[in-house]
C-alpha atoms as a PDB file:
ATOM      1  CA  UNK A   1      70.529 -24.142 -64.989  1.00  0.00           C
ATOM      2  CA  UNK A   2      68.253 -24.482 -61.732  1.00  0.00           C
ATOM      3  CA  UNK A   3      69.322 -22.597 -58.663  1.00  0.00           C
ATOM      4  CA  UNK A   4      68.108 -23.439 -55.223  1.00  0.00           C
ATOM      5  CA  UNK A   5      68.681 -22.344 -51.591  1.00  0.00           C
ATOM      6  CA  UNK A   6      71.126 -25.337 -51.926  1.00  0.00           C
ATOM      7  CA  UNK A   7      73.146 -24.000 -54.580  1.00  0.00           C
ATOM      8  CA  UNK A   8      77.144 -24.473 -53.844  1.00  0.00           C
ATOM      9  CA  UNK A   9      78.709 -20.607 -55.693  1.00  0.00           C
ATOM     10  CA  UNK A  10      82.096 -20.919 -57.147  1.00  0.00           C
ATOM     11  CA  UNK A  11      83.679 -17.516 -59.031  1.00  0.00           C
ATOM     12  CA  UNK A  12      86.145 -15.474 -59.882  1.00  0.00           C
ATOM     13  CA  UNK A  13      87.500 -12.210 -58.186  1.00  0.00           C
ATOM     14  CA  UNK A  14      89.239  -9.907 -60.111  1.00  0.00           C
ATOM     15  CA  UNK A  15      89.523  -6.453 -62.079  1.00  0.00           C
ATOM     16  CA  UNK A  16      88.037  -6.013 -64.563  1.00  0.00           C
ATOM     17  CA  UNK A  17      85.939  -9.248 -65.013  1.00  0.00           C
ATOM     18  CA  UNK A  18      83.460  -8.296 -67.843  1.00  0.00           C
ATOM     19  CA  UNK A  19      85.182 -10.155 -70.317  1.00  0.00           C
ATOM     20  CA  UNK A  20      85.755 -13.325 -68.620  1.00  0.00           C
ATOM     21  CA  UNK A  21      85.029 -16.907 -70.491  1.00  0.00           C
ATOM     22  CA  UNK A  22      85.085 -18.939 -66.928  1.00  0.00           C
ATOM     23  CA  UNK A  23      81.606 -18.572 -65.744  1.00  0.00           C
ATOM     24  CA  UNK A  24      80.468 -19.865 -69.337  1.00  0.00           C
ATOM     25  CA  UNK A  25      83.116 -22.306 -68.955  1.00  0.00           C
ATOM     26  CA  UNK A  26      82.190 -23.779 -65.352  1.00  0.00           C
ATOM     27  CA  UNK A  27      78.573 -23.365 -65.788  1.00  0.00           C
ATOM     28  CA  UNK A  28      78.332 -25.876 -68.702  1.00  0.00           C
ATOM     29  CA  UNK A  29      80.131 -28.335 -66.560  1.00  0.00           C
ATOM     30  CA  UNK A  30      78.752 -27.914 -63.798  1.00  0.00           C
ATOM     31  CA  UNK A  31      75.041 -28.655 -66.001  1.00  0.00           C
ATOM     32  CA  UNK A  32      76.631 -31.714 -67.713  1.00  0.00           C
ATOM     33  CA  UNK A  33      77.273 -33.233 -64.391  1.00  0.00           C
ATOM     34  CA  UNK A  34      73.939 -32.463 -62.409  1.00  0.00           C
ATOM     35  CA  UNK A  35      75.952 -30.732 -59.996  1.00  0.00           C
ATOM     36  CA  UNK A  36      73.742 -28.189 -57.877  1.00  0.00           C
ATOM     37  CA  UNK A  37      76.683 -25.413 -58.264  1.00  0.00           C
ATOM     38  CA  UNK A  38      77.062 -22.053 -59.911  1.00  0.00           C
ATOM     39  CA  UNK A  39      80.132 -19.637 -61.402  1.00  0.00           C
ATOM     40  CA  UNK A  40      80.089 -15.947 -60.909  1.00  0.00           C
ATOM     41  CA  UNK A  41      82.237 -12.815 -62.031  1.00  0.00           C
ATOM     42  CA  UNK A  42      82.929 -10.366 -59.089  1.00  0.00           C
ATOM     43  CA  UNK A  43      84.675  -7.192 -60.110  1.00  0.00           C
ATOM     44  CA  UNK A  44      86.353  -6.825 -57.220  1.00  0.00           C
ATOM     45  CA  UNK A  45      88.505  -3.051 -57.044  1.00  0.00           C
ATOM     46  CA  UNK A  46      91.970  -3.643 -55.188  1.00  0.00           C
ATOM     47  CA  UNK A  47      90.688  -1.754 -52.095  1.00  0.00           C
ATOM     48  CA  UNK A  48      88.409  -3.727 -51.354  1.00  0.00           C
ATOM     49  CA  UNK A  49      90.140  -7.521 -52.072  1.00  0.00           C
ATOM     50  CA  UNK A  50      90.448  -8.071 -48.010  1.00  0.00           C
ATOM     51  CA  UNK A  51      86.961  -7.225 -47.659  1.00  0.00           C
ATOM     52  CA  UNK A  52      85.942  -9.874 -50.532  1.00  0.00           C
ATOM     53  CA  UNK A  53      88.131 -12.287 -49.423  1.00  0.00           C
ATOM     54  CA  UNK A  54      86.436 -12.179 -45.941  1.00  0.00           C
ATOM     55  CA  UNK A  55      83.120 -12.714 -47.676  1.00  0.00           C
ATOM     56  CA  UNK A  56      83.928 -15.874 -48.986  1.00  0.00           C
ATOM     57  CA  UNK A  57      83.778 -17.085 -45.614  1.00  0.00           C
ATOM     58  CA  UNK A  58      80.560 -14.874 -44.563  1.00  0.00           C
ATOM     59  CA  UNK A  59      78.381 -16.125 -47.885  1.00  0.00           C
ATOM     60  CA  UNK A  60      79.941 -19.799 -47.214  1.00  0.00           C
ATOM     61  CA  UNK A  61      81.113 -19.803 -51.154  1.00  0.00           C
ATOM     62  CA  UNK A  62      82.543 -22.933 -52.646  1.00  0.00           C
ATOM     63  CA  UNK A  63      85.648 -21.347 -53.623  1.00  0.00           C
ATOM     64  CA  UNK A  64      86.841 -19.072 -56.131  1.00  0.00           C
ATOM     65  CA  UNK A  65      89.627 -18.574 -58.735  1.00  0.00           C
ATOM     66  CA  UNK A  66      91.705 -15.145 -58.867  1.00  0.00           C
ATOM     67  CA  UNK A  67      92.775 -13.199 -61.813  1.00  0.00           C
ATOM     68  CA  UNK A  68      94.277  -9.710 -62.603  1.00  0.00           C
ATOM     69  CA  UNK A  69      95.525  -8.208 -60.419  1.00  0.00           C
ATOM     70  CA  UNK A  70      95.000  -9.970 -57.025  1.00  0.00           C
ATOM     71  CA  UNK A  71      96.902 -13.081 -57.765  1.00  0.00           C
ATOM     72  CA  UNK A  72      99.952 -12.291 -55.536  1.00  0.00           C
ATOM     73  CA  UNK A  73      98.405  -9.557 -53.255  1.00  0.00           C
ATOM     74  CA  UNK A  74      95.432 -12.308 -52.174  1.00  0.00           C
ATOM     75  CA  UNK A  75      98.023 -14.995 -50.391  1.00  0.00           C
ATOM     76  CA  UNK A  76      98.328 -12.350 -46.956  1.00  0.00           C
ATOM     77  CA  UNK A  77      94.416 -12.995 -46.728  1.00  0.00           C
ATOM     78  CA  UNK A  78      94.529 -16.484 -46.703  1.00  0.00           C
ATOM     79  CA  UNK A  79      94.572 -19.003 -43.770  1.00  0.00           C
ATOM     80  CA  UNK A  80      97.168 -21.399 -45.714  1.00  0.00           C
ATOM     81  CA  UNK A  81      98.663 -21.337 -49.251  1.00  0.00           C
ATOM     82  CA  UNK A  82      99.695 -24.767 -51.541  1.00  0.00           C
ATOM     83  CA  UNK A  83     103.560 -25.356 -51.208  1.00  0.00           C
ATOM     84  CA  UNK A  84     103.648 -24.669 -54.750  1.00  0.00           C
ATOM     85  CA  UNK A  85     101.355 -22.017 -54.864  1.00  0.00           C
ATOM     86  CA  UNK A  86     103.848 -20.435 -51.763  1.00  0.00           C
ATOM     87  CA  UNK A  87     107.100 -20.815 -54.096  1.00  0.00           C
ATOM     88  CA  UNK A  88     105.518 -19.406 -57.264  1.00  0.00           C
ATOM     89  CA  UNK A  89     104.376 -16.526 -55.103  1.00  0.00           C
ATOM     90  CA  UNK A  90     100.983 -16.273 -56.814  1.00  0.00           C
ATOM     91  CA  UNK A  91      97.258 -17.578 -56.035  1.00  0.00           C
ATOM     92  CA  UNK A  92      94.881 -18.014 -58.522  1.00  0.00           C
ATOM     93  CA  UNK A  93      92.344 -20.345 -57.426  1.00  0.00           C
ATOM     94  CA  UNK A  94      91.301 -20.489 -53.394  1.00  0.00           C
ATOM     95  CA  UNK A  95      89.165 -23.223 -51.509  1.00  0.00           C
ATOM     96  CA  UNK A  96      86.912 -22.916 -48.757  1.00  0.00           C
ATOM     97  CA  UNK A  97      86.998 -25.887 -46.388  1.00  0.00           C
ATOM     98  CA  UNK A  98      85.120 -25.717 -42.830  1.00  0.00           C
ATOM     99  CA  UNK A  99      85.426 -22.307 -42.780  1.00  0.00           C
ATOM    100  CA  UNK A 100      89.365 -21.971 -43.792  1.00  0.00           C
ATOM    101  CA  UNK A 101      90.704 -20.525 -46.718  1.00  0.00           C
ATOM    102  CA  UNK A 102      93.493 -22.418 -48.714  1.00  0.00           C
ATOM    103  CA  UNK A 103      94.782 -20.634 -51.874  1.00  0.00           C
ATOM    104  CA  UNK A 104      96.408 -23.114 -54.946  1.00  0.00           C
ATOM    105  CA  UNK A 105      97.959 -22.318 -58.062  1.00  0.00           C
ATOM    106  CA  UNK A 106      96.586 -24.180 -61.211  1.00  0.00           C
ATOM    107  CA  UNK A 107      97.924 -21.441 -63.578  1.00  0.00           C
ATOM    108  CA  UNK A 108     100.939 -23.148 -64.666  1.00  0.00           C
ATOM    109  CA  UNK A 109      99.912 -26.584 -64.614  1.00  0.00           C
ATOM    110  CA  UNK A 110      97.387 -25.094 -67.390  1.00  0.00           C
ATOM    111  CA  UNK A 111      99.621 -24.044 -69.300  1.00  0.00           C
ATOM    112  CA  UNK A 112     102.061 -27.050 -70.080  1.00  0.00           C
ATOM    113  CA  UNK A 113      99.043 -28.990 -70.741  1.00  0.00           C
ATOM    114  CA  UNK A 114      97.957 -26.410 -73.191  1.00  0.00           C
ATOM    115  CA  UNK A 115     101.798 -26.568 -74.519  1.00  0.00           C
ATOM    116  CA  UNK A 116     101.511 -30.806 -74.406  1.00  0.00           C
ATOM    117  CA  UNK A 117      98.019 -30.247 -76.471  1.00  0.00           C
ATOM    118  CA  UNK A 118      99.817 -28.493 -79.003  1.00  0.00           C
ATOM    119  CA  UNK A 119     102.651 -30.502 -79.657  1.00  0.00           C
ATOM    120  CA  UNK A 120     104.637 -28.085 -77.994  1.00  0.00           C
ATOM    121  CA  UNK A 121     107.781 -28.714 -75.359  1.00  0.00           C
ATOM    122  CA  UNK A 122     110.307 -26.214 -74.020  1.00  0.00           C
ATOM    123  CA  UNK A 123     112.734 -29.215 -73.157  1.00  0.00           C
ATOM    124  CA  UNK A 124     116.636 -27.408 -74.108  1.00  0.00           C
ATOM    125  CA  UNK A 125     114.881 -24.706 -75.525  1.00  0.00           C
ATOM    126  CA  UNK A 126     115.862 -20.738 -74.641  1.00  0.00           C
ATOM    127  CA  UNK A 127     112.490 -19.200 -73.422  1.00  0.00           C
ATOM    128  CA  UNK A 128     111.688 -15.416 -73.089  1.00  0.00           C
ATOM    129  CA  UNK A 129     108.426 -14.523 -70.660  1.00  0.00           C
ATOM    130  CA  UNK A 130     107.598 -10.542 -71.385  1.00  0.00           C
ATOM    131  CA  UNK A 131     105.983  -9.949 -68.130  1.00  0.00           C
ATOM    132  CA  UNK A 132     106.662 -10.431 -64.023  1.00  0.00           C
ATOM    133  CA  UNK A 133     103.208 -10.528 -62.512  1.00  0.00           C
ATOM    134  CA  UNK A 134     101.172 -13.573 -60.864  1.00  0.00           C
ATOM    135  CA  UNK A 135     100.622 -15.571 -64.374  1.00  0.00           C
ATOM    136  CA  UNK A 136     104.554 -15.289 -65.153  1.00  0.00           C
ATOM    137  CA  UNK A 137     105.160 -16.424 -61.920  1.00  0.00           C
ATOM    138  CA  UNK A 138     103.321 -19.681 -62.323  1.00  0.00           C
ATOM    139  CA  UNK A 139     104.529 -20.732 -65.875  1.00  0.00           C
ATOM    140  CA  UNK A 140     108.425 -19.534 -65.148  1.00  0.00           C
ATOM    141  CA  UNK A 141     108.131 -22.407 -62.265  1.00  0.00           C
ATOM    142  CA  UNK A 142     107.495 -24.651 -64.723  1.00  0.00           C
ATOM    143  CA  UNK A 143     109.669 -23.980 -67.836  1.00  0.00           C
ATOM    144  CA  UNK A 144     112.256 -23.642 -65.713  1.00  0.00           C
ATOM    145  CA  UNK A 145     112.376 -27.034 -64.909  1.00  0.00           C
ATOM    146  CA  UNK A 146     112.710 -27.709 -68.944  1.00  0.00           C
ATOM    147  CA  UNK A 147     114.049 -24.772 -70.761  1.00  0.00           C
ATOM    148  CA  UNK A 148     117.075 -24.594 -71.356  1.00  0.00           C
ATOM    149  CA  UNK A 149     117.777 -21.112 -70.234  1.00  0.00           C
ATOM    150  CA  UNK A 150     114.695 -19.268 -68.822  1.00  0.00           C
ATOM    151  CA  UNK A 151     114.576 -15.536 -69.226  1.00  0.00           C
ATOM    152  CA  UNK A 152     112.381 -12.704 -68.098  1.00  0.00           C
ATOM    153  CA  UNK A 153     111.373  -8.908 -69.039  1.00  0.00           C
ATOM    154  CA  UNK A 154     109.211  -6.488 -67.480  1.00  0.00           C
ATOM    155  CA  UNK A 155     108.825  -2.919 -67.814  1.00  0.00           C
ATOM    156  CA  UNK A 156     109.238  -2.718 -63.939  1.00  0.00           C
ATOM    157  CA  UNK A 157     112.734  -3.926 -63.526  1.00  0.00           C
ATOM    158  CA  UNK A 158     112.461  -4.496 -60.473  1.00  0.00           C
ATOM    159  CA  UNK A 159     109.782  -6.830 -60.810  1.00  0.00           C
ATOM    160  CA  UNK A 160     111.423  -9.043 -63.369  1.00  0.00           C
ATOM    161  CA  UNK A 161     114.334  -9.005 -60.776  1.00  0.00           C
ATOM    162  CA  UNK A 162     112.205  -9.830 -57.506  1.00  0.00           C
ATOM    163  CA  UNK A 163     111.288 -13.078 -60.061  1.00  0.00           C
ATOM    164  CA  UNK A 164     114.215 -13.672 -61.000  1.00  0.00           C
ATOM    165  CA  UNK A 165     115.677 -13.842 -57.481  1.00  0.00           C
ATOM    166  CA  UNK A 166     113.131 -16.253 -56.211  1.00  0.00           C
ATOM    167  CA  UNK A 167     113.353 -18.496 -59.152  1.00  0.00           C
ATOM    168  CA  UNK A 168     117.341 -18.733 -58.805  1.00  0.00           C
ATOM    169  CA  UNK A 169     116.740 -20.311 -55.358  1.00  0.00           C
ATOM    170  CA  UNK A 170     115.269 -23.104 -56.945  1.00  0.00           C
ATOM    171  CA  UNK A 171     116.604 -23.231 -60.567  1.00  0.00           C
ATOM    172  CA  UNK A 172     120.234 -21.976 -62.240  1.00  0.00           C
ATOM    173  CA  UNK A 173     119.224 -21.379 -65.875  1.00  0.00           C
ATOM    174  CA  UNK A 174     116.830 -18.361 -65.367  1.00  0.00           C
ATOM    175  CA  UNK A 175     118.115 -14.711 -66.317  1.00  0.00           C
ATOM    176  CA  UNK A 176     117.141 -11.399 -66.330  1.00  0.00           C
ATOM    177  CA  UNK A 177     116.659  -9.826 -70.039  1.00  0.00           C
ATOM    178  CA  UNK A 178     117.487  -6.440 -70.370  1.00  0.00           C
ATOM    179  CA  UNK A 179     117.048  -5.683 -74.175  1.00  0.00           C
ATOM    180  CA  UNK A 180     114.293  -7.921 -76.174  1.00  0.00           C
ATOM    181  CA  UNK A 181     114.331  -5.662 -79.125  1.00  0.00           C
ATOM    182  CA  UNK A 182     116.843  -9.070 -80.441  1.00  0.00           C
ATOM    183  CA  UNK A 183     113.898 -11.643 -80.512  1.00  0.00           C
ATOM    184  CA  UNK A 184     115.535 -13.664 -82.993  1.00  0.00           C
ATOM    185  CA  UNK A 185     117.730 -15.498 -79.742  1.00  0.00           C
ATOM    186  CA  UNK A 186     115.154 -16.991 -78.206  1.00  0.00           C
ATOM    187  CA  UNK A 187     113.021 -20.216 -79.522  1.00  0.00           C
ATOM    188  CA  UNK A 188     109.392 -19.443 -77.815  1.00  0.00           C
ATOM    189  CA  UNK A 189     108.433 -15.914 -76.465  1.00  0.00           C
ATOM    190  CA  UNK A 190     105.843 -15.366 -74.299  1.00  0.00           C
ATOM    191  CA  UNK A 191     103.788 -12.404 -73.702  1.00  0.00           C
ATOM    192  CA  UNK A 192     102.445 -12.580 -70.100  1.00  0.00           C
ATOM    193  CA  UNK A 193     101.115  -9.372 -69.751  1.00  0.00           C
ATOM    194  CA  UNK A 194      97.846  -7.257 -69.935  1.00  0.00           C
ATOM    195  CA  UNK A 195      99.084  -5.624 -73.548  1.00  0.00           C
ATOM    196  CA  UNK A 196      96.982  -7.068 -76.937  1.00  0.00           C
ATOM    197  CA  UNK A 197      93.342  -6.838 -74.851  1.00  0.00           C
ATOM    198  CA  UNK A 198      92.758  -3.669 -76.406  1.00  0.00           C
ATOM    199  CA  UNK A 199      92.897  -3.175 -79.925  1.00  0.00           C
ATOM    200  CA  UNK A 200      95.317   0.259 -79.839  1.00  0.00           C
ATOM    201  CA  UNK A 201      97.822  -1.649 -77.414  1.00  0.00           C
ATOM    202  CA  UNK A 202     101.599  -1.592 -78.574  1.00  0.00           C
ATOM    203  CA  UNK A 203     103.061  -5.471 -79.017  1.00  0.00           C
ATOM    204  CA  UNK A 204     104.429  -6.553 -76.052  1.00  0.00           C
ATOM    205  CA  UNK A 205     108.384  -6.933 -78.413  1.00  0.00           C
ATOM    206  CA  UNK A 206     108.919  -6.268 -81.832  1.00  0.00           C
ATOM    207  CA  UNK A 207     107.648  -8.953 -83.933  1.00  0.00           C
ATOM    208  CA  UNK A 208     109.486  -7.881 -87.397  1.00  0.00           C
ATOM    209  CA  UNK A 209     112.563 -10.221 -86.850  1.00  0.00           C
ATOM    210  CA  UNK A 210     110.723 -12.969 -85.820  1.00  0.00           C
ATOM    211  CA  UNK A 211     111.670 -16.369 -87.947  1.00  0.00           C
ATOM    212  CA  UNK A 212     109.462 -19.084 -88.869  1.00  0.00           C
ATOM    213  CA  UNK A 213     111.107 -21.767 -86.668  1.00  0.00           C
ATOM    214  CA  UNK A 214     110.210 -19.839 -83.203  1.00  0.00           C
ATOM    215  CA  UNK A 215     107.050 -20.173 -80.971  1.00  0.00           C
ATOM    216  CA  UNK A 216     104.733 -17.549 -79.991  1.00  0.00           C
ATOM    217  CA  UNK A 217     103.024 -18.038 -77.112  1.00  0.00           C
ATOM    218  CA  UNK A 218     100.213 -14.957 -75.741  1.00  0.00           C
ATOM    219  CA  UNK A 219      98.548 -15.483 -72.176  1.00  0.00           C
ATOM    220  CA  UNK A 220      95.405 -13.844 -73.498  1.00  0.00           C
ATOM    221  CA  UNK A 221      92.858 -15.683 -74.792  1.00  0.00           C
ATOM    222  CA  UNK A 222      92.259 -14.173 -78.254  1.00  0.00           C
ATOM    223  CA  UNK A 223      93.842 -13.983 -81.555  1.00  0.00           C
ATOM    224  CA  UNK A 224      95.949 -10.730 -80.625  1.00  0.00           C
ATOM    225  CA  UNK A 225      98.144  -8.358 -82.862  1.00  0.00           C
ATOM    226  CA  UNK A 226     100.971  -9.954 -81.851  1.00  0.00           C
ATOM    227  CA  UNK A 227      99.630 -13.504 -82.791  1.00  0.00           C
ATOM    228  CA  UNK A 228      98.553 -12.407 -86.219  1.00  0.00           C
ATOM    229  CA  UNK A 229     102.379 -10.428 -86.636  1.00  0.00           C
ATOM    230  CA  UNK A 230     103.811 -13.988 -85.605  1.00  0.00           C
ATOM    231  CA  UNK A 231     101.417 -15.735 -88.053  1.00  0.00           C
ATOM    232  CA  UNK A 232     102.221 -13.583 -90.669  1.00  0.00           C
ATOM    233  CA  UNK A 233     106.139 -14.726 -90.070  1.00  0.00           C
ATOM    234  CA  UNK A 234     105.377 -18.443 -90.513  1.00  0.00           C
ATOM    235  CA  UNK A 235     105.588 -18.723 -86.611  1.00  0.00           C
ATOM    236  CA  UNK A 236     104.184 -21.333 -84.485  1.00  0.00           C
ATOM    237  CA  UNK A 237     101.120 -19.849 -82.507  1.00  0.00           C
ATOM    238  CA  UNK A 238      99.201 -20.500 -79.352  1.00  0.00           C
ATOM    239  CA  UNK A 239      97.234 -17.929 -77.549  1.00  0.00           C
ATOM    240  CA  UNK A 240      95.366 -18.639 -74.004  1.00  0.00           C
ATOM    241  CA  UNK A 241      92.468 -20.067 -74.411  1.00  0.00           C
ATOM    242  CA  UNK A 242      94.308 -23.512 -73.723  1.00  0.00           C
ATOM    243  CA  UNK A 243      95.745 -22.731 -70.635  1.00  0.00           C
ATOM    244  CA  UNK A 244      92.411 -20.765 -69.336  1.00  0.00           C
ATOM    245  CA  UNK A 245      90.352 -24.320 -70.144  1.00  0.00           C
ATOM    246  CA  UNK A 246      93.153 -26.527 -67.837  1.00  0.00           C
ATOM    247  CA  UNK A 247      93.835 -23.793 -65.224  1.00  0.00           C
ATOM    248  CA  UNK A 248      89.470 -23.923 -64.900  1.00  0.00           C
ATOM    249  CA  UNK A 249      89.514 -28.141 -65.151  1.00  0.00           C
ATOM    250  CA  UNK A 250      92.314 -28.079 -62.209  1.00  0.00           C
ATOM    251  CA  UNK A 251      90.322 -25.769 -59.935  1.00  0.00           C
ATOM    252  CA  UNK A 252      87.094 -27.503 -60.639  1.00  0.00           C
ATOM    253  CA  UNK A 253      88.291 -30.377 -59.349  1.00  0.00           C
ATOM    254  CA  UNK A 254      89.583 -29.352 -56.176  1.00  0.00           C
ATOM    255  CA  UNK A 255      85.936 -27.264 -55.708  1.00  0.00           C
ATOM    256  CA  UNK A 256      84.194 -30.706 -56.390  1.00  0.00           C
ATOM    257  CA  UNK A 257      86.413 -33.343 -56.177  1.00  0.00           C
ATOM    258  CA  UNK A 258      85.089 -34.240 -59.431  1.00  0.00           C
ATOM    259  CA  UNK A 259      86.931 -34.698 -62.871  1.00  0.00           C
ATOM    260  CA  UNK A 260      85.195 -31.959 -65.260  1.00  0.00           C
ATOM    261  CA  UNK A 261      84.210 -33.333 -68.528  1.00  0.00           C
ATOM    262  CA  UNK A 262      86.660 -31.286 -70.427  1.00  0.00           C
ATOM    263  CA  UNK A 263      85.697 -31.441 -74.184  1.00  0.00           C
ATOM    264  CA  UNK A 264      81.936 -29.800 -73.110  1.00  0.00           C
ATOM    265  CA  UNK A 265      84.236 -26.885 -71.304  1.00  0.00           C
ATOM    266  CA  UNK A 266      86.344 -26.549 -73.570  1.00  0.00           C
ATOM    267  CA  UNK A 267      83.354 -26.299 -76.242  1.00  0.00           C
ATOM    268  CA  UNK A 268      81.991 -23.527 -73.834  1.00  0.00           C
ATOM    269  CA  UNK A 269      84.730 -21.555 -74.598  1.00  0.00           C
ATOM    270  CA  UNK A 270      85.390 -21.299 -78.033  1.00  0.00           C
ATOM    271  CA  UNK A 271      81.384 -20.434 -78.681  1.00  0.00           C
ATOM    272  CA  UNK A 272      81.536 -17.819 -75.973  1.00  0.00           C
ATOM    273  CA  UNK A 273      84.842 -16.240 -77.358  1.00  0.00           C
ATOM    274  CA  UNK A 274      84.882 -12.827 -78.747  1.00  0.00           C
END
């Protein structure tokens, strides 16, 4: 990759970054198309997320995407937010555009088309999402169009309820789960939180009653604990990686206004996994 003093930058902000795939991810596509642009990883520390949102605008970047754990706290720096980006509540992909900032959501468009990939649908299915923050937001908006019943857990309470609350203006099948030590109700679970990056984490729910016919479905992109306990059990399994390759091909298009070529990304990924 050549740079030049006409180099367009594209990144991510975020906290930790170190062991983000995107910049390997964007970088190859941005090479296979002859585009003159280039992906970065800013660790950005929550104090100072105003101050590097601001310098999108002073550097004249491209645009960026947002991860952990500025995805909801980024939308009251932002000059305007998507509609849908403003219902889910969560921004994880912003676009600079004559000097205004406009933040989108690509998260859980991602991750149907990771569940479409796989065979997968939610359609009358009872869902469980472990997990309330920015990337539950985005793929509760859309399973609850198609599950069934939609329900959510986190740690926080009141988190899960503050979701919960928002979704029921929109949707009347999504609940608040109170006990998911009885995993053996639910057809796909979902672990949308931070637990199975580090080796020593506990699993997000207990995966000894799990049954063969159910789906198990981790936001992070590796083969986690929890995957392999679900494997183990005869389980369906899907971890991230999907939904991190068509979150990154949605936001590259609205930073180019090009279609990505996909398979070369999605190649990128799986060599540059850990």
């Amino acid at each position: 990759m050549k740079l030049s003093g006409r180099t367009r930058i594209t990144g991510l902000l975020g906290y930790p970054v170190e062991h983000t795939l995107s910049p390997a991810m964007h970088n190859a596509a941005f090479e296979a198309l002859g585009l003159d642009y280039c992906y970065v990883a800013f660790p950005v520390h929550p104090d100072y997320l105003e101050e590097a949102v601001k310098g999108i605008k002073a550097l004249n970047l491209c645009g960026v995407n947002v991860t952990i754990p500025h995805k909801e706290k980024v939308i009251s720096f932002l000059d305007e937010v998507d509609k849908e980006a403003s219902i889910i509540g969560a921004v994880n992909t912003i676009v600079n555009s004559d000097g205004g900032l406009k933040g989108y959501n690509t998260d859980g468009r991602g991750f149907m088309q990771s569940l479409v990939e796989c065979g997968i649908s939610a359609e009358g299915k009872e869902v469980l999402i472990v997990g309330a923050g920015g990337a539950s937001r985005a793929i509760s908006y859309y399973l609850g169009k198609e599950a069934k019943k939609l329900y959510l857990y986190d740690i926080e309470k009141e988190k899960a309820e503050r979701l919960v609350s928002d979704l029921k203006k929109i949707f009347d099948n999504i609940f608040i789960s109170d006990d998911i030590s009885k995993t053996e109700k639910f057809n796909i679970l979902i672990n949308a939180t931070p637990l199975g990056l580090k080796e020593e984490d506990p699993l997000p729910f207990d995966a000894a009653l799990l049954r063969s016919d159910q789906i198990v479905c981790d936001l992070i992109y590796k083969k986690t604990r929890l995957l392999e306990e679900a494997s183990k059990k005869g389980c369906i399994t899907l971890d991230g990686l999907g939904m991190l390759l068509w979150q990154g091909v949605f936001a590259f298009e609205f930073w180019t206004g090009q279609s990505p070529p996909v398979d070369i990304m999605r190649d990128a990924l799986y060599k540059n996994v850990g």
